[in-house]
PDB file of N, CA and C in Angstrom:
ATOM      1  N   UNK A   1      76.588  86.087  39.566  1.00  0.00           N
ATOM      2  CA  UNK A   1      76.537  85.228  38.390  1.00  0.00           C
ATOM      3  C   UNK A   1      76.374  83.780  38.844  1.00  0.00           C
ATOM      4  N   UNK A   2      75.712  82.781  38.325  1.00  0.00           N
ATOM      5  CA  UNK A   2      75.305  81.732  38.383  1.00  0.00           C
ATOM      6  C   UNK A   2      76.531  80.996  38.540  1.00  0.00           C
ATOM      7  N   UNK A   3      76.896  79.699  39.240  1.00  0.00           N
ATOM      8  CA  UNK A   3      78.360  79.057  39.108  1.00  0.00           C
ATOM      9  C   UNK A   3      77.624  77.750  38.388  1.00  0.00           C
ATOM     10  N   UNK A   4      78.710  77.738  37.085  1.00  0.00           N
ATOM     11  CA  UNK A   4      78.209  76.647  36.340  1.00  0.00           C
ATOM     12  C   UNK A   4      79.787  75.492  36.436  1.00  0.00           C
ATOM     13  N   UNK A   5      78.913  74.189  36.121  1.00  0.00           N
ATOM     14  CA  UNK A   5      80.052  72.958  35.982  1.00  0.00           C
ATOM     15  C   UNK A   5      81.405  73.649  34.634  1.00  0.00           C
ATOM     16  N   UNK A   6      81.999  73.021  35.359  1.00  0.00           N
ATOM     17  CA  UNK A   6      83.440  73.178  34.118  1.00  0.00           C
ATOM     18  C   UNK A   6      82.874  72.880  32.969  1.00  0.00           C
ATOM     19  N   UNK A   7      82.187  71.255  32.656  1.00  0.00           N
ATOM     20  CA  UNK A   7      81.503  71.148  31.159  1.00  0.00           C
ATOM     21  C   UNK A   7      81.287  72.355  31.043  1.00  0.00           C
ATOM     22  N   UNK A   8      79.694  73.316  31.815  1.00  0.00           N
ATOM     23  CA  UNK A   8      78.896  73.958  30.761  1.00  0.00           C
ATOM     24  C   UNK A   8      79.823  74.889  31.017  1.00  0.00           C
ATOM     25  N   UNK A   9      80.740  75.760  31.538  1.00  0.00           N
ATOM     26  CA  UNK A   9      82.086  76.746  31.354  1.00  0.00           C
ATOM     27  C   UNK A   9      82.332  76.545  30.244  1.00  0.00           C
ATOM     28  N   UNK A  10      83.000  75.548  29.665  1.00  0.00           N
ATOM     29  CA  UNK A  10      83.451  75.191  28.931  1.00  0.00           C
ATOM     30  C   UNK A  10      82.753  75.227  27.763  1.00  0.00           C
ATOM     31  N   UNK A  11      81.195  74.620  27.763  1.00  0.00           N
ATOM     32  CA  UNK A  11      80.153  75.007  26.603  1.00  0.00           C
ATOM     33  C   UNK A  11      80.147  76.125  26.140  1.00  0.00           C
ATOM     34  N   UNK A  12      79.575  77.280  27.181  1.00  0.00           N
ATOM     35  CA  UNK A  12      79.558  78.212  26.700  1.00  0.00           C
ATOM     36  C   UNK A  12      80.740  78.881  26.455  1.00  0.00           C
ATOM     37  N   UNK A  13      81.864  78.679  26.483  1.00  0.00           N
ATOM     38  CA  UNK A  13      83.209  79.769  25.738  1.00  0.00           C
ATOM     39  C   UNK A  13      83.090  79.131  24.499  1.00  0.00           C
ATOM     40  N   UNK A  14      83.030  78.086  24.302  1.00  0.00           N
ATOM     41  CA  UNK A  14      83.097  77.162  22.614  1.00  0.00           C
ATOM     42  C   UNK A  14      82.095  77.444  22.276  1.00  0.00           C
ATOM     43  N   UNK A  15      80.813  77.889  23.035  1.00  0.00           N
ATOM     44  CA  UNK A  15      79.642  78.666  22.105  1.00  0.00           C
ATOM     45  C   UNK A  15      79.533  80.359  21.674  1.00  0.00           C
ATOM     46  N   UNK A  16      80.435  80.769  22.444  1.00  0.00           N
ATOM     47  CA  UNK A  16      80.712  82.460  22.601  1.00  0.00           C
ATOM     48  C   UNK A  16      81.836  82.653  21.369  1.00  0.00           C
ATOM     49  N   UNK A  17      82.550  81.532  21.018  1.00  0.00           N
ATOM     50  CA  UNK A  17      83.654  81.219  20.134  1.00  0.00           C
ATOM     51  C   UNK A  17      83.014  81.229  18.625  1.00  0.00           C
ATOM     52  N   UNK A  18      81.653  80.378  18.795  1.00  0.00           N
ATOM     53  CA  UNK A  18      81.508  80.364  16.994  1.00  0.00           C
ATOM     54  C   UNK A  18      80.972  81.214  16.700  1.00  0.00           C
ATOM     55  N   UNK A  19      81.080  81.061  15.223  1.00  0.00           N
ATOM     56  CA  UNK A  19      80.575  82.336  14.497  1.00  0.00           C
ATOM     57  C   UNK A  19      79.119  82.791  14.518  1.00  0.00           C
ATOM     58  N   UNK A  20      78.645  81.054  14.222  1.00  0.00           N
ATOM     59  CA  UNK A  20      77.268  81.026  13.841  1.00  0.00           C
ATOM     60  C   UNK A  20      76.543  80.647  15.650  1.00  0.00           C
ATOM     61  N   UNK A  21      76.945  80.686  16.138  1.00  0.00           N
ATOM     62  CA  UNK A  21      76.366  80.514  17.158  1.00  0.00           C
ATOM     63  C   UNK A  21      75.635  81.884  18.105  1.00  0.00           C
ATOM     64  N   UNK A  22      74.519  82.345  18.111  1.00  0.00           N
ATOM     65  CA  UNK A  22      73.844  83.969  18.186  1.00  0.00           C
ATOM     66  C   UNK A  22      74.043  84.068  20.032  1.00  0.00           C
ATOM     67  N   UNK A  23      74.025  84.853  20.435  1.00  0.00           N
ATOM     68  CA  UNK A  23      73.917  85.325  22.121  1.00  0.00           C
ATOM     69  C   UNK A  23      72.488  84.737  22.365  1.00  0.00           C
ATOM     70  N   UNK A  24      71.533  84.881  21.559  1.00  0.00           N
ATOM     71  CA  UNK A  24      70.539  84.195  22.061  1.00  0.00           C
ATOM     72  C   UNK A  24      70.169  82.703  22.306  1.00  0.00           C
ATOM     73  N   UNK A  25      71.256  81.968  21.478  1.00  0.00           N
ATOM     74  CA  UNK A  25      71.008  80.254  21.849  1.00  0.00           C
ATOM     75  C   UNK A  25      71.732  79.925  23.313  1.00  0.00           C
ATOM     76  N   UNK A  26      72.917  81.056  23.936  1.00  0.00           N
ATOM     77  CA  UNK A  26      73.547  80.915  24.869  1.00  0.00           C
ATOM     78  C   UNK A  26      72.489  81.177  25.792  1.00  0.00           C
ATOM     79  N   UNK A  27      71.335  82.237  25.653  1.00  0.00           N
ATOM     80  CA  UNK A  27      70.619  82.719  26.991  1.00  0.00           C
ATOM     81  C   UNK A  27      69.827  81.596  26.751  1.00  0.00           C
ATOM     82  N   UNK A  28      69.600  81.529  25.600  1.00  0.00           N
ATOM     83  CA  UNK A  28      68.160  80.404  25.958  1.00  0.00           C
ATOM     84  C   UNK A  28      68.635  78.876  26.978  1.00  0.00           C
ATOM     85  N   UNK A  29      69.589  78.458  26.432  1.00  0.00           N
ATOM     86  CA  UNK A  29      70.809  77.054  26.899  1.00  0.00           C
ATOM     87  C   UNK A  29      70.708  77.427  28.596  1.00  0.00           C
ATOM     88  N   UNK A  30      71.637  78.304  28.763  1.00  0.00           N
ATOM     89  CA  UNK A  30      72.122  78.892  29.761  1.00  0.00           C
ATOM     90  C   UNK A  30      71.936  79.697  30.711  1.00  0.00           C
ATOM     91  N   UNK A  31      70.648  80.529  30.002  1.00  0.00           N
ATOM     92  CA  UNK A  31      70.661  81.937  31.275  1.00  0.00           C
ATOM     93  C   UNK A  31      71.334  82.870  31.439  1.00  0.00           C
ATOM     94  N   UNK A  32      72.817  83.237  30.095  1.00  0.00           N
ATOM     95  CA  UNK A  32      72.741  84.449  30.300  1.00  0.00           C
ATOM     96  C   UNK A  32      72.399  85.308  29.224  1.00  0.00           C
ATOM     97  N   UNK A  33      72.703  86.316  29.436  1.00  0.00           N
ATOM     98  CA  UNK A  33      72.518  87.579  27.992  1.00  0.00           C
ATOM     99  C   UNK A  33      73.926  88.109  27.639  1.00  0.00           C
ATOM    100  N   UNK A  34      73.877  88.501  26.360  1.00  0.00           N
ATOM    101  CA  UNK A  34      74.938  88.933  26.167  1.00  0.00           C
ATOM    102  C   UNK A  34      75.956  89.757  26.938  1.00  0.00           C
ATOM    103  N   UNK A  35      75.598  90.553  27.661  1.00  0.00           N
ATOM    104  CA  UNK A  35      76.336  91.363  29.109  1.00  0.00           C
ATOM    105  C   UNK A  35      77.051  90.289  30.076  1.00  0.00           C
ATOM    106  N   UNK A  36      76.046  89.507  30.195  1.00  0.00           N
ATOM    107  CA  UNK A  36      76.616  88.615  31.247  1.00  0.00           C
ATOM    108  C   UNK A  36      77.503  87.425  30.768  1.00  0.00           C
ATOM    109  N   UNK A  37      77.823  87.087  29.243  1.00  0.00           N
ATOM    110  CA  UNK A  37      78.118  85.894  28.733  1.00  0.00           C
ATOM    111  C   UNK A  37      79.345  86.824  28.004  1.00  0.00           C
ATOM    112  N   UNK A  38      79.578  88.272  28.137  1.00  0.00           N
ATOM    113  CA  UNK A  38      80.901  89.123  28.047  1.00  0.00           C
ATOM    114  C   UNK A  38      81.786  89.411  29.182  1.00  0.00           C
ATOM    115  N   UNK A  39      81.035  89.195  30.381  1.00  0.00           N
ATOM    116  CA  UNK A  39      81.406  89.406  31.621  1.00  0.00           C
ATOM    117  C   UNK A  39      82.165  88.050  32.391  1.00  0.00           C
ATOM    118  N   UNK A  40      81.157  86.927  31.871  1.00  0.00           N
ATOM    119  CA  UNK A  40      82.002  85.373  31.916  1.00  0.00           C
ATOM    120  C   UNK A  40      83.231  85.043  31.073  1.00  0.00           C
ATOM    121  N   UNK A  41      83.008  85.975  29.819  1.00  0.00           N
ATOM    122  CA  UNK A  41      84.312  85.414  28.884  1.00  0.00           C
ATOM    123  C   UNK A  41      85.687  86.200  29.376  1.00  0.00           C
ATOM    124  N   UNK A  42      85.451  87.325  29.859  1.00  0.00           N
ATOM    125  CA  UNK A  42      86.719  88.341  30.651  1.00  0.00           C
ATOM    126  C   UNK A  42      87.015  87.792  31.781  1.00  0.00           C
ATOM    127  N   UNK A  43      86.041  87.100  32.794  1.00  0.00           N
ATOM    128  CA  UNK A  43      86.509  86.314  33.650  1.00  0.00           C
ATOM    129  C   UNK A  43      87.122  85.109  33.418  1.00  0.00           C
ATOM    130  N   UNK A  44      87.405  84.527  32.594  1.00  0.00           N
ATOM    131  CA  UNK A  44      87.618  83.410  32.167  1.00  0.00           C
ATOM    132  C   UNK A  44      88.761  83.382  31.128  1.00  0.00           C
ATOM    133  N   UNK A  45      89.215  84.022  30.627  1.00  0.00           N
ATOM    134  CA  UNK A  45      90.466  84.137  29.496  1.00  0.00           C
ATOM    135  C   UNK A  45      91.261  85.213  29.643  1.00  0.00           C
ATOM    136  N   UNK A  46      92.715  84.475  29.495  1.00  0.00           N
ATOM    137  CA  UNK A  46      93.587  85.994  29.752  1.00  0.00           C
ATOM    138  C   UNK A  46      93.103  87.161  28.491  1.00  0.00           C
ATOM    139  N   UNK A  47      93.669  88.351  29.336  1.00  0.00           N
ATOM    140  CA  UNK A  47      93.187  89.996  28.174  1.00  0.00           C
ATOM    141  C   UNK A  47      93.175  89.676  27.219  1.00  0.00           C
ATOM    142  N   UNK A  48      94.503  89.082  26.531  1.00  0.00           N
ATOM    143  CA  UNK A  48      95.017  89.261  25.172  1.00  0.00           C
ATOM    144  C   UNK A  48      93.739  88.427  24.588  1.00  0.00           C
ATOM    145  N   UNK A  49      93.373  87.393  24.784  1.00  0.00           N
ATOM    146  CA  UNK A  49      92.661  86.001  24.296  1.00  0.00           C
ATOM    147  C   UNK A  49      91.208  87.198  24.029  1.00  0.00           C
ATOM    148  N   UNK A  50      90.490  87.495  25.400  1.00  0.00           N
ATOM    149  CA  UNK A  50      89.458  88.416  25.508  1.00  0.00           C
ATOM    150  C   UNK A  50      89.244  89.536  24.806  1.00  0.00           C
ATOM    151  N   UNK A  51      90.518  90.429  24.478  1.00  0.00           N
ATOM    152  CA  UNK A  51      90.078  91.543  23.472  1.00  0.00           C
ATOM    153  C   UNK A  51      89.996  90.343  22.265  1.00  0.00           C
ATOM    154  N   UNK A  52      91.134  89.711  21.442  1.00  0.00           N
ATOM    155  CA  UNK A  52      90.626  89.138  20.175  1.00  0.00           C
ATOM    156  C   UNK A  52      89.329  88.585  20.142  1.00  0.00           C
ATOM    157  N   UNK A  53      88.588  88.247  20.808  1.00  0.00           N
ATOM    158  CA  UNK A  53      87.339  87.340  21.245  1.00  0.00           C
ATOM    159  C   UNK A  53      85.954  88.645  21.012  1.00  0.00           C
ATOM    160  N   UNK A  54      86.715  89.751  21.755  1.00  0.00           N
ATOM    161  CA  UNK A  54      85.532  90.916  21.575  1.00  0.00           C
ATOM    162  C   UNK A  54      85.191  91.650  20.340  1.00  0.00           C
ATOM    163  N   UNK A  55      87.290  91.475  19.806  1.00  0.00           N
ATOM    164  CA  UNK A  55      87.433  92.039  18.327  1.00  0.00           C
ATOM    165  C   UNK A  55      86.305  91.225  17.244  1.00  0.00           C
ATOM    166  N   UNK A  56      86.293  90.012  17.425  1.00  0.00           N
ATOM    167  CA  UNK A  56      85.409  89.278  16.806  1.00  0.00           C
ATOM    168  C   UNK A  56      84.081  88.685  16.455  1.00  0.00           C
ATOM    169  N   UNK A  57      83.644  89.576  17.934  1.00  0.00           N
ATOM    170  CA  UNK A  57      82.355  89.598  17.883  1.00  0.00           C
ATOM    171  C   UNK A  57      81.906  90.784  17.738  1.00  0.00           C
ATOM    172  N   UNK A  58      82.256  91.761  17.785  1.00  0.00           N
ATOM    173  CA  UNK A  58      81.436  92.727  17.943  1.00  0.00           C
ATOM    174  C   UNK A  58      81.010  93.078  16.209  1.00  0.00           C
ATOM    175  N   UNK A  59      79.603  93.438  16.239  1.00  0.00           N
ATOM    176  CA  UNK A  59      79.102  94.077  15.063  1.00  0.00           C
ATOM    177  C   UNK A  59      78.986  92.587  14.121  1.00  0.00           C
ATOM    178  N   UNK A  60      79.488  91.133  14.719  1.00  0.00           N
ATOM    179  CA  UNK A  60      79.930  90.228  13.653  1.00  0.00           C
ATOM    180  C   UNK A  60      77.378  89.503  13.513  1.00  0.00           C
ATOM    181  N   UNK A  61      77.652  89.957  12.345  1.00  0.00           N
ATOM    182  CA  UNK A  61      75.439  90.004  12.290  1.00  0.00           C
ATOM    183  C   UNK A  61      75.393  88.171  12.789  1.00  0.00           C
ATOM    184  N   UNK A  62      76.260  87.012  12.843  1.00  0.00           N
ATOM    185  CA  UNK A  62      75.699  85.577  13.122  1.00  0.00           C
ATOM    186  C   UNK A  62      75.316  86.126  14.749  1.00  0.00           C
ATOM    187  N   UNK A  63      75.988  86.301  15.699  1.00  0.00           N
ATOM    188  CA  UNK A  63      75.945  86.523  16.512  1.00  0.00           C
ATOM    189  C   UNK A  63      74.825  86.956  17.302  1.00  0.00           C
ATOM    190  N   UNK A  64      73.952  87.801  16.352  1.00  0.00           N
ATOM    191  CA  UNK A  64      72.480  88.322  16.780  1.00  0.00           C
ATOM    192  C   UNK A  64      71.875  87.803  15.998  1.00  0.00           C
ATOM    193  N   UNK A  65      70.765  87.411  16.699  1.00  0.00           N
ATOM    194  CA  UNK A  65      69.305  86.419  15.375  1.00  0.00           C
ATOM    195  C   UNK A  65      68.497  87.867  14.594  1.00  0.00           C
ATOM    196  N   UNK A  66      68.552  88.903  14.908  1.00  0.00           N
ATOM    197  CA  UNK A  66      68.170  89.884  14.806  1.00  0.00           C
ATOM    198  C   UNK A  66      68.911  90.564  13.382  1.00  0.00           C
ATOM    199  N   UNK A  67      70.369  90.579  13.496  1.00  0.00           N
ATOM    200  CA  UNK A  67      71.143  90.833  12.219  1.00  0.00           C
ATOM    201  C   UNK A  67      71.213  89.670  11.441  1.00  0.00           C
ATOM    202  N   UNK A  68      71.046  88.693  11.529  1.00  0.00           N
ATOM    203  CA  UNK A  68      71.447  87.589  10.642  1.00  0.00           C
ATOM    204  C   UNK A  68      70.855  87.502   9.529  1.00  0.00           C
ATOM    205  N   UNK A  69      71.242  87.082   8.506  1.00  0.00           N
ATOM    206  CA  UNK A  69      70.410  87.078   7.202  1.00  0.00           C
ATOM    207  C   UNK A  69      69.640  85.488   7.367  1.00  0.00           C
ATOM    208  N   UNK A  70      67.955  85.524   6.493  1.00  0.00           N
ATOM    209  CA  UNK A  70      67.261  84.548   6.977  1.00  0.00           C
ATOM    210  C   UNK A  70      68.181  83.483   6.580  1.00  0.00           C
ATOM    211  N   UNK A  71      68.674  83.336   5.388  1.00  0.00           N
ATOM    212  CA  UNK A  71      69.407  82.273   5.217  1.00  0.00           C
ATOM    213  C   UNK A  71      70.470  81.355   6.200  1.00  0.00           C
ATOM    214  N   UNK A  72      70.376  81.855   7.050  1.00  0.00           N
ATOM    215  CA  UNK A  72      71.509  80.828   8.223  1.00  0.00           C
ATOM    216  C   UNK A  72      69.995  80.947   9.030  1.00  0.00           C
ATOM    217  N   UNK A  73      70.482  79.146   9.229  1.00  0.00           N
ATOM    218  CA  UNK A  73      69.678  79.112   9.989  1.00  0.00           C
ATOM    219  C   UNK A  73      70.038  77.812  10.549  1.00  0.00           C
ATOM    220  N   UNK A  74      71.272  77.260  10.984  1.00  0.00           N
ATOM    221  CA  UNK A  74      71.758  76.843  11.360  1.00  0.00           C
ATOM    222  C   UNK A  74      73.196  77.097  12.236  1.00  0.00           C
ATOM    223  N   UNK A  75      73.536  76.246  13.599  1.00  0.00           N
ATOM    224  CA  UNK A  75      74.571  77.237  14.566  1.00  0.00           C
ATOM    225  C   UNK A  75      75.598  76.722  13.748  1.00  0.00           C
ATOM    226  N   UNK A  76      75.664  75.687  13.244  1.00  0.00           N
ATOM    227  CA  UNK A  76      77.008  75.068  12.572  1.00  0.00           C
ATOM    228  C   UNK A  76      77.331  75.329  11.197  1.00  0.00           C
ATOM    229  N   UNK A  77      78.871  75.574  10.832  1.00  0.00           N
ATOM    230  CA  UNK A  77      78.830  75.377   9.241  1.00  0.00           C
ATOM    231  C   UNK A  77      78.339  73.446   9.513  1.00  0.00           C
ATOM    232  N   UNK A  78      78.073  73.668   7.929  1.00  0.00           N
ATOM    233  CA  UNK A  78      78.060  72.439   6.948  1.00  0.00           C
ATOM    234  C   UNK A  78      79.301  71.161   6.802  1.00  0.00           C
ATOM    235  N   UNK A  79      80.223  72.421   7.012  1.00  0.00           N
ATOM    236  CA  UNK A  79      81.586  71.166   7.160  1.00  0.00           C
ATOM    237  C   UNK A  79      82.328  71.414   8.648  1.00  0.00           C
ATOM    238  N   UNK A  80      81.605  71.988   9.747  1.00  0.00           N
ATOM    239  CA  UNK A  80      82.422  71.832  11.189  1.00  0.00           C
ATOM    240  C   UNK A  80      82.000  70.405  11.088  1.00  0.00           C
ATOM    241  N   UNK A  81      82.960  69.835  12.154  1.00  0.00           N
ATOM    242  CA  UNK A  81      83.077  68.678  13.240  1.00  0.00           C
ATOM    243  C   UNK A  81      81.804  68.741  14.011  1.00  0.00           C
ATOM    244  N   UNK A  82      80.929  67.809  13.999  1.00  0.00           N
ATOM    245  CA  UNK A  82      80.389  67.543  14.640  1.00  0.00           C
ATOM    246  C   UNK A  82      80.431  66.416  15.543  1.00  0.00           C
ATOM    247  N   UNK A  83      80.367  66.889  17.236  1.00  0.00           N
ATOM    248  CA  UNK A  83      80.648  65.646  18.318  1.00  0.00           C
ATOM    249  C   UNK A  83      79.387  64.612  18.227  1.00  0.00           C
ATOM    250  N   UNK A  84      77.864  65.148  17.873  1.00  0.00           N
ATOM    251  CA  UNK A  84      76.889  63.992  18.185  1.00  0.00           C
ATOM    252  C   UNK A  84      76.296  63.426  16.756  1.00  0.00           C
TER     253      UNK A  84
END
């Protein structure tokens, strides 16, 4: 697996975290695929943190651009915090 800076570590768990954020903006960003960006999040967070994390993604349709309904089409809600 690629060794990335703490920032982008850090990017991608807060991107593996949102809802609206799909596995594919992580590979495109980043370089990995979903296998490998499940394999970084188990390395990276204790069990307990990691199953809730898997509980929450799995089957969840933002997550894949593929399930998503056309209507999102944005990674952010409307009322998250935005840093830029």
């Amino acid at each position: 697996m690629n060794q990335f800076s703490e920032e982008d570590l850090s990017r991608i768990i807060e991107m593996a975290w949102e809802d609206r954020t799909p596995f594919e903006a992580i590979q495109c960003e980043f370089g990995l695929n979903e296998a490998a960006v499940i394999r970084l999040m188990r390395q990276n967070m204790k069990p307990s943190s990691f199953k809730m994390w898997r509980a929450r993604v799995t089957g969840r349709k933002t997550k894949h651009l593929q399930l998503r309904l056309p209507d999102v089409i944005r990674a952010y809600c409307s009322r998250q915090y935005k840093r830029f």
